[in-house]
C-alpha atoms as a PDB file:
ATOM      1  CA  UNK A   1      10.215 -17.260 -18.894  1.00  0.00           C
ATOM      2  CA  UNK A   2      12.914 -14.923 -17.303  1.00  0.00           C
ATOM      3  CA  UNK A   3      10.625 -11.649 -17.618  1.00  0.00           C
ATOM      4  CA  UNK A   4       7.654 -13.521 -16.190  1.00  0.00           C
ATOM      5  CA  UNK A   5       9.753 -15.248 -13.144  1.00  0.00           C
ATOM      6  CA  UNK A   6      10.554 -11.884 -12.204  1.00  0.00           C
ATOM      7  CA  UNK A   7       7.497 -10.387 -12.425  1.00  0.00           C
ATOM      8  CA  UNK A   8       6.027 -12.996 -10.457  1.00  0.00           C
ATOM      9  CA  UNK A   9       8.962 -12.381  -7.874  1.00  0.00           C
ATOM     10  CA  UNK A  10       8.320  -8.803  -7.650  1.00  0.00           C
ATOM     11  CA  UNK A  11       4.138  -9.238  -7.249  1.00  0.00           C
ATOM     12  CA  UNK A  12       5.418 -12.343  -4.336  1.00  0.00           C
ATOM     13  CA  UNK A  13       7.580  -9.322  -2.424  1.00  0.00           C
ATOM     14  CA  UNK A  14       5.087  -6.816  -3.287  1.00  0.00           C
ATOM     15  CA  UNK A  15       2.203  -8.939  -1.436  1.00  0.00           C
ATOM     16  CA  UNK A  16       4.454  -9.623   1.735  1.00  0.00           C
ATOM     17  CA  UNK A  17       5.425  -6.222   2.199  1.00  0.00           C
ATOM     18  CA  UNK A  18       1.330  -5.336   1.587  1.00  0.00           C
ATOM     19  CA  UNK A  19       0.247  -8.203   4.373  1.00  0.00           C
ATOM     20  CA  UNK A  20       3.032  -6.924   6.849  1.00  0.00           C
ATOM     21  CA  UNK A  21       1.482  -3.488   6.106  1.00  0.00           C
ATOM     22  CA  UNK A  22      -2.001  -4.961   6.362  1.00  0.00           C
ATOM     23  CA  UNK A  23      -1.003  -5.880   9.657  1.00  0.00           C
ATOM     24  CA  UNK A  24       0.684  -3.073  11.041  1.00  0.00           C
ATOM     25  CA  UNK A  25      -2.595  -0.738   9.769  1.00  0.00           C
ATOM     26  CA  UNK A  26      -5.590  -3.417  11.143  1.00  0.00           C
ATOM     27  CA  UNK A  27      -3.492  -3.365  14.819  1.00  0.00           C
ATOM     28  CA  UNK A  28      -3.510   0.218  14.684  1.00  0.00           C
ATOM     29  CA  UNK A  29      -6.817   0.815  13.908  1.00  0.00           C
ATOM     30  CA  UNK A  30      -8.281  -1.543  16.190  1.00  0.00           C
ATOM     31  CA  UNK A  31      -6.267   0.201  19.244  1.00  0.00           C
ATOM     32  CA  UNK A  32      -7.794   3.223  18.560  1.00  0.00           C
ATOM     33  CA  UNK A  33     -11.123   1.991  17.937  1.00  0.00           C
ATOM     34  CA  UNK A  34     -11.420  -0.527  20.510  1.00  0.00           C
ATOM     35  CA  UNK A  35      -8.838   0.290  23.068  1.00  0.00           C
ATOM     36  CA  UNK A  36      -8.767   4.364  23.385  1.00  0.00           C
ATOM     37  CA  UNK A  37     -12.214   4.691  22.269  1.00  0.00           C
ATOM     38  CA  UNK A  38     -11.128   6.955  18.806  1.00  0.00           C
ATOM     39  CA  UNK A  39     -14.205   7.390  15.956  1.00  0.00           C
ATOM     40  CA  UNK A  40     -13.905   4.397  14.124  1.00  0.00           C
ATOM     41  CA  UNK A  41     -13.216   6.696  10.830  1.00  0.00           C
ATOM     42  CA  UNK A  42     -10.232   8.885  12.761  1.00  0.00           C
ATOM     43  CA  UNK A  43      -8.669   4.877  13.858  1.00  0.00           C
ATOM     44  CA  UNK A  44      -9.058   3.467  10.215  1.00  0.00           C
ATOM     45  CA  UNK A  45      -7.338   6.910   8.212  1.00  0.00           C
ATOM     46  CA  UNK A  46      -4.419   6.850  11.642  1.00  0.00           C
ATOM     47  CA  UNK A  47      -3.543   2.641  11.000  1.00  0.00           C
ATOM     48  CA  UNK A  48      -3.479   3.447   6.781  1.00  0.00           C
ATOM     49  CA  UNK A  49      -1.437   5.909   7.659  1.00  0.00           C
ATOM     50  CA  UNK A  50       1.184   4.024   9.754  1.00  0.00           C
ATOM     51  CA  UNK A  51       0.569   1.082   7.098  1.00  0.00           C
ATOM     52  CA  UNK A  52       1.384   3.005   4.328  1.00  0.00           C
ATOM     53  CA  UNK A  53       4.473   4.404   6.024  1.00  0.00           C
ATOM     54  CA  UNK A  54       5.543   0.824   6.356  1.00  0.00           C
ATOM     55  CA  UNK A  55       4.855  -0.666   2.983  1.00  0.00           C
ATOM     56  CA  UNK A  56       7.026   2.521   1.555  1.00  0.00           C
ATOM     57  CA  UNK A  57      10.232   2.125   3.383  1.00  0.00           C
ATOM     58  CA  UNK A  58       9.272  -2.083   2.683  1.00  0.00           C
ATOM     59  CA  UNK A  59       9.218  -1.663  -0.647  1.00  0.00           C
ATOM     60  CA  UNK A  60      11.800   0.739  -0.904  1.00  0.00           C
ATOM     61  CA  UNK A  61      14.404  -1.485   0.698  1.00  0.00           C
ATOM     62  CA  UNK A  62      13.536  -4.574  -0.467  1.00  0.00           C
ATOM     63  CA  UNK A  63      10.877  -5.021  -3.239  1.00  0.00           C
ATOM     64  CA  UNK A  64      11.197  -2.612  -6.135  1.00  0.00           C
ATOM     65  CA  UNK A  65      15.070  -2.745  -6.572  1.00  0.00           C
ATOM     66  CA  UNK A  66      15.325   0.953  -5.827  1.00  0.00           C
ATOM     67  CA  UNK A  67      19.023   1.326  -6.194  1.00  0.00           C
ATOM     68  CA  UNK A  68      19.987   4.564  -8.247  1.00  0.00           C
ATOM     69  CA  UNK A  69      16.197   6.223  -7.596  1.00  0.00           C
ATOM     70  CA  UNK A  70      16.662   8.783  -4.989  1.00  0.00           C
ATOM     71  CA  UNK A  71      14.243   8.830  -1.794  1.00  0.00           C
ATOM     72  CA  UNK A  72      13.174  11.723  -2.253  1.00  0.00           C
ATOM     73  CA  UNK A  73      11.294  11.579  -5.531  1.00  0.00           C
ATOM     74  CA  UNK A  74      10.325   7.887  -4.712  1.00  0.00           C
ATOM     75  CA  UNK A  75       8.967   9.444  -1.246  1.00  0.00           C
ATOM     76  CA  UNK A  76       7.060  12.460  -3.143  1.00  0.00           C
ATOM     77  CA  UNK A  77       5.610   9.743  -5.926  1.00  0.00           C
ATOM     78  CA  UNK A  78       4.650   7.709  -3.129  1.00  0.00           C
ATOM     79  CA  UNK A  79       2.882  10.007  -1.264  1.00  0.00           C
ATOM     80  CA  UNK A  80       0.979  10.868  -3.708  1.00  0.00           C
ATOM     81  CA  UNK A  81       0.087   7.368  -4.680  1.00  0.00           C
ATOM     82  CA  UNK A  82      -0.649   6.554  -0.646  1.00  0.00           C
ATOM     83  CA  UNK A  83      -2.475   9.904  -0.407  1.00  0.00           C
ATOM     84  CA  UNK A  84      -5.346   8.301  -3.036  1.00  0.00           C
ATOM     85  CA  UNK A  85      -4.927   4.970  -0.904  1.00  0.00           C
ATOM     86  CA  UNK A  86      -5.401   6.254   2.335  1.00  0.00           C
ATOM     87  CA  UNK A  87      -8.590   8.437   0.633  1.00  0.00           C
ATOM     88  CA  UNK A  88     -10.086   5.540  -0.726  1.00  0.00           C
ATOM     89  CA  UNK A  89     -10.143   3.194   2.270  1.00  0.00           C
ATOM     90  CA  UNK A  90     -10.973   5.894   4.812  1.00  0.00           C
ATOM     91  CA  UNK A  91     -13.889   6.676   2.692  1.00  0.00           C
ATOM     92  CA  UNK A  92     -14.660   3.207   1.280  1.00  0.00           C
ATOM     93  CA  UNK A  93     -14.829   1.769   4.554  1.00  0.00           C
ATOM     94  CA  UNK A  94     -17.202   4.138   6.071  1.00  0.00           C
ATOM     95  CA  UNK A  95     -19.305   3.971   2.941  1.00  0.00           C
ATOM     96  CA  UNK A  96     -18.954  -0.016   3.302  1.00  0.00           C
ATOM     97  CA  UNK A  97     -19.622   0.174   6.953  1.00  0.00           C
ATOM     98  CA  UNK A  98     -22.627   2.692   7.237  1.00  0.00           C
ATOM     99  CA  UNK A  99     -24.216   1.075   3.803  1.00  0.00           C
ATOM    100  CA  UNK A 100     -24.328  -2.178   5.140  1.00  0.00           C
ATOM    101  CA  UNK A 101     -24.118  -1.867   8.905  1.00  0.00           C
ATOM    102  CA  UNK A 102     -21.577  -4.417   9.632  1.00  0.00           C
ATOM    103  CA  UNK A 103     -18.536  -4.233  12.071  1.00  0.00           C
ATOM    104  CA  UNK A 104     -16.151  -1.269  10.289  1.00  0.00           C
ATOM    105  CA  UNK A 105     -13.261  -3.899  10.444  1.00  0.00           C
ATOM    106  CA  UNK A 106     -15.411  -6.052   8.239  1.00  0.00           C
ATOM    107  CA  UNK A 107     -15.432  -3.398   6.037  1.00  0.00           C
ATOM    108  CA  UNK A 108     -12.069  -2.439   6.123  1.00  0.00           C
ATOM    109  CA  UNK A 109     -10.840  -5.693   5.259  1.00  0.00           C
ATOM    110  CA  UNK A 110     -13.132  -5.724   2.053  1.00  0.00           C
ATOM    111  CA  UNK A 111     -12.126  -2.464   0.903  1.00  0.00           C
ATOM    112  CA  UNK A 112      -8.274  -3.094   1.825  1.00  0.00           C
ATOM    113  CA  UNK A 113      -8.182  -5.952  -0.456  1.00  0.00           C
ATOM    114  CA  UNK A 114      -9.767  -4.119  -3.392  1.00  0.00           C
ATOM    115  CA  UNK A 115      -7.280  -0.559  -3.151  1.00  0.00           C
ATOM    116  CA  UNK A 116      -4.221  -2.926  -2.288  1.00  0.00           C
ATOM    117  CA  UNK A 117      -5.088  -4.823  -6.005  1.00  0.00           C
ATOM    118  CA  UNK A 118      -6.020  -2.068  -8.041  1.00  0.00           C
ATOM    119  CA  UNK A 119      -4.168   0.833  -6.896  1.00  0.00           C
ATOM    120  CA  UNK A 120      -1.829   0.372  -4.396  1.00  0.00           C
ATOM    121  CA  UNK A 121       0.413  -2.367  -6.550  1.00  0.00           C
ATOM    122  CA  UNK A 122      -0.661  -0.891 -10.046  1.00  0.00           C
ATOM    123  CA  UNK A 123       0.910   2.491  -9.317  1.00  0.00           C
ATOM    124  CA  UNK A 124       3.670   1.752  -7.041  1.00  0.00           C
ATOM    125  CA  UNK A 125       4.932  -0.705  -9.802  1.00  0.00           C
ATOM    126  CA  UNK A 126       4.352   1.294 -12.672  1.00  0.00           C
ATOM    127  CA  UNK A 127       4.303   5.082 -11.802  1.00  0.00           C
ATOM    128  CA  UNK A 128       6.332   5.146  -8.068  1.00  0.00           C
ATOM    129  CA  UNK A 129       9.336   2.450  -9.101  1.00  0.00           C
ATOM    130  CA  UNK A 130       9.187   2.937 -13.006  1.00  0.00           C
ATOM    131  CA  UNK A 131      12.318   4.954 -13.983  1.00  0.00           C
ATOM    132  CA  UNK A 132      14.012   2.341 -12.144  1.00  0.00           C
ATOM    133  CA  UNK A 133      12.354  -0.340 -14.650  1.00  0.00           C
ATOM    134  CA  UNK A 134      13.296   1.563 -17.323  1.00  0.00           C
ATOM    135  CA  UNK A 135      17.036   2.066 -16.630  1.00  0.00           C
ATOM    136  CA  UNK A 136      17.256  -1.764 -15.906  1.00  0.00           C
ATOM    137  CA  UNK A 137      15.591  -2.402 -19.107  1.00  0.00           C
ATOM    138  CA  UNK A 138      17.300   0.208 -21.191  1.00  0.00           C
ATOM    139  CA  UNK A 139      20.866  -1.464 -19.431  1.00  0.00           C
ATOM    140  CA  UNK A 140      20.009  -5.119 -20.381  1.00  0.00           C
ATOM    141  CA  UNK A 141      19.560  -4.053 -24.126  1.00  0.00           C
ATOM    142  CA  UNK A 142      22.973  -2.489 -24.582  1.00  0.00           C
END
């Protein structure tokens, strides 16, 4: 029950650090939008961008146990993991939006739930954190 306690901890953290993110990117992109008038597009790729910088140094401090991983390969990894997440809700949520002609922050909520599930967690947990996983789990064995 230990090993499934903690996972459940980590996916907990991990969905905090996501809604704070959430947050931070929906604000953004509705200023820009709404307030200075931006191409709803341009507003929506600006807020995942200032979202994703958020959930990074989030989850960097305080959700993957990052100690002994140095930034900088956590920060490449991560960019490259963000630069697919930032692709797949600029374009999913003008796809979403012009297919079905609703509100684009409609759209974007929809498609942020769906890349936050599937790829955002999935490869920050597994391909942006892992070496840390695996000395932890390599140290608990000796």
């Amino acid at each position: 029950m230990g090993k499934l306690s903690h996972e459940l901890r980590v996916f907990a953290k991990a969905q905090v650090t996501a809604q704070v993110a959430t947050l931070v990117d929906f604000v953004v992109s509705f200023l820009l939008a709404e307030v200075i008038g931006l191409w709803y597009v341009t507003a929506s790729f600006l807020g995942a961008l200032t979202g994703g910088i958020t959930n990074c140094v989030m989850n960097y401090r305080w959700v993957f146990d990052s100690d002994g991983l140095k930034k900088k390969y956590v920060a490449l990894k991560y960019f490259i993991v963000w630069t697919g997440s930032i692709l797949l809700n600029t374009l999913g949520t003008y796809l979403l939006t012009e297919w079905s002609s609703q509100y684009f922050m409609f759209a974007k909520v929809v498609v942020a739930v769906a890349v936050a599930l599937i790829w955002n967690y999935q490869l920050q947990r597994f391909f942006v954190y892992k070496d840390r996983h695996i000395i932890k789990n390599k140290n608990k064995k000796e």
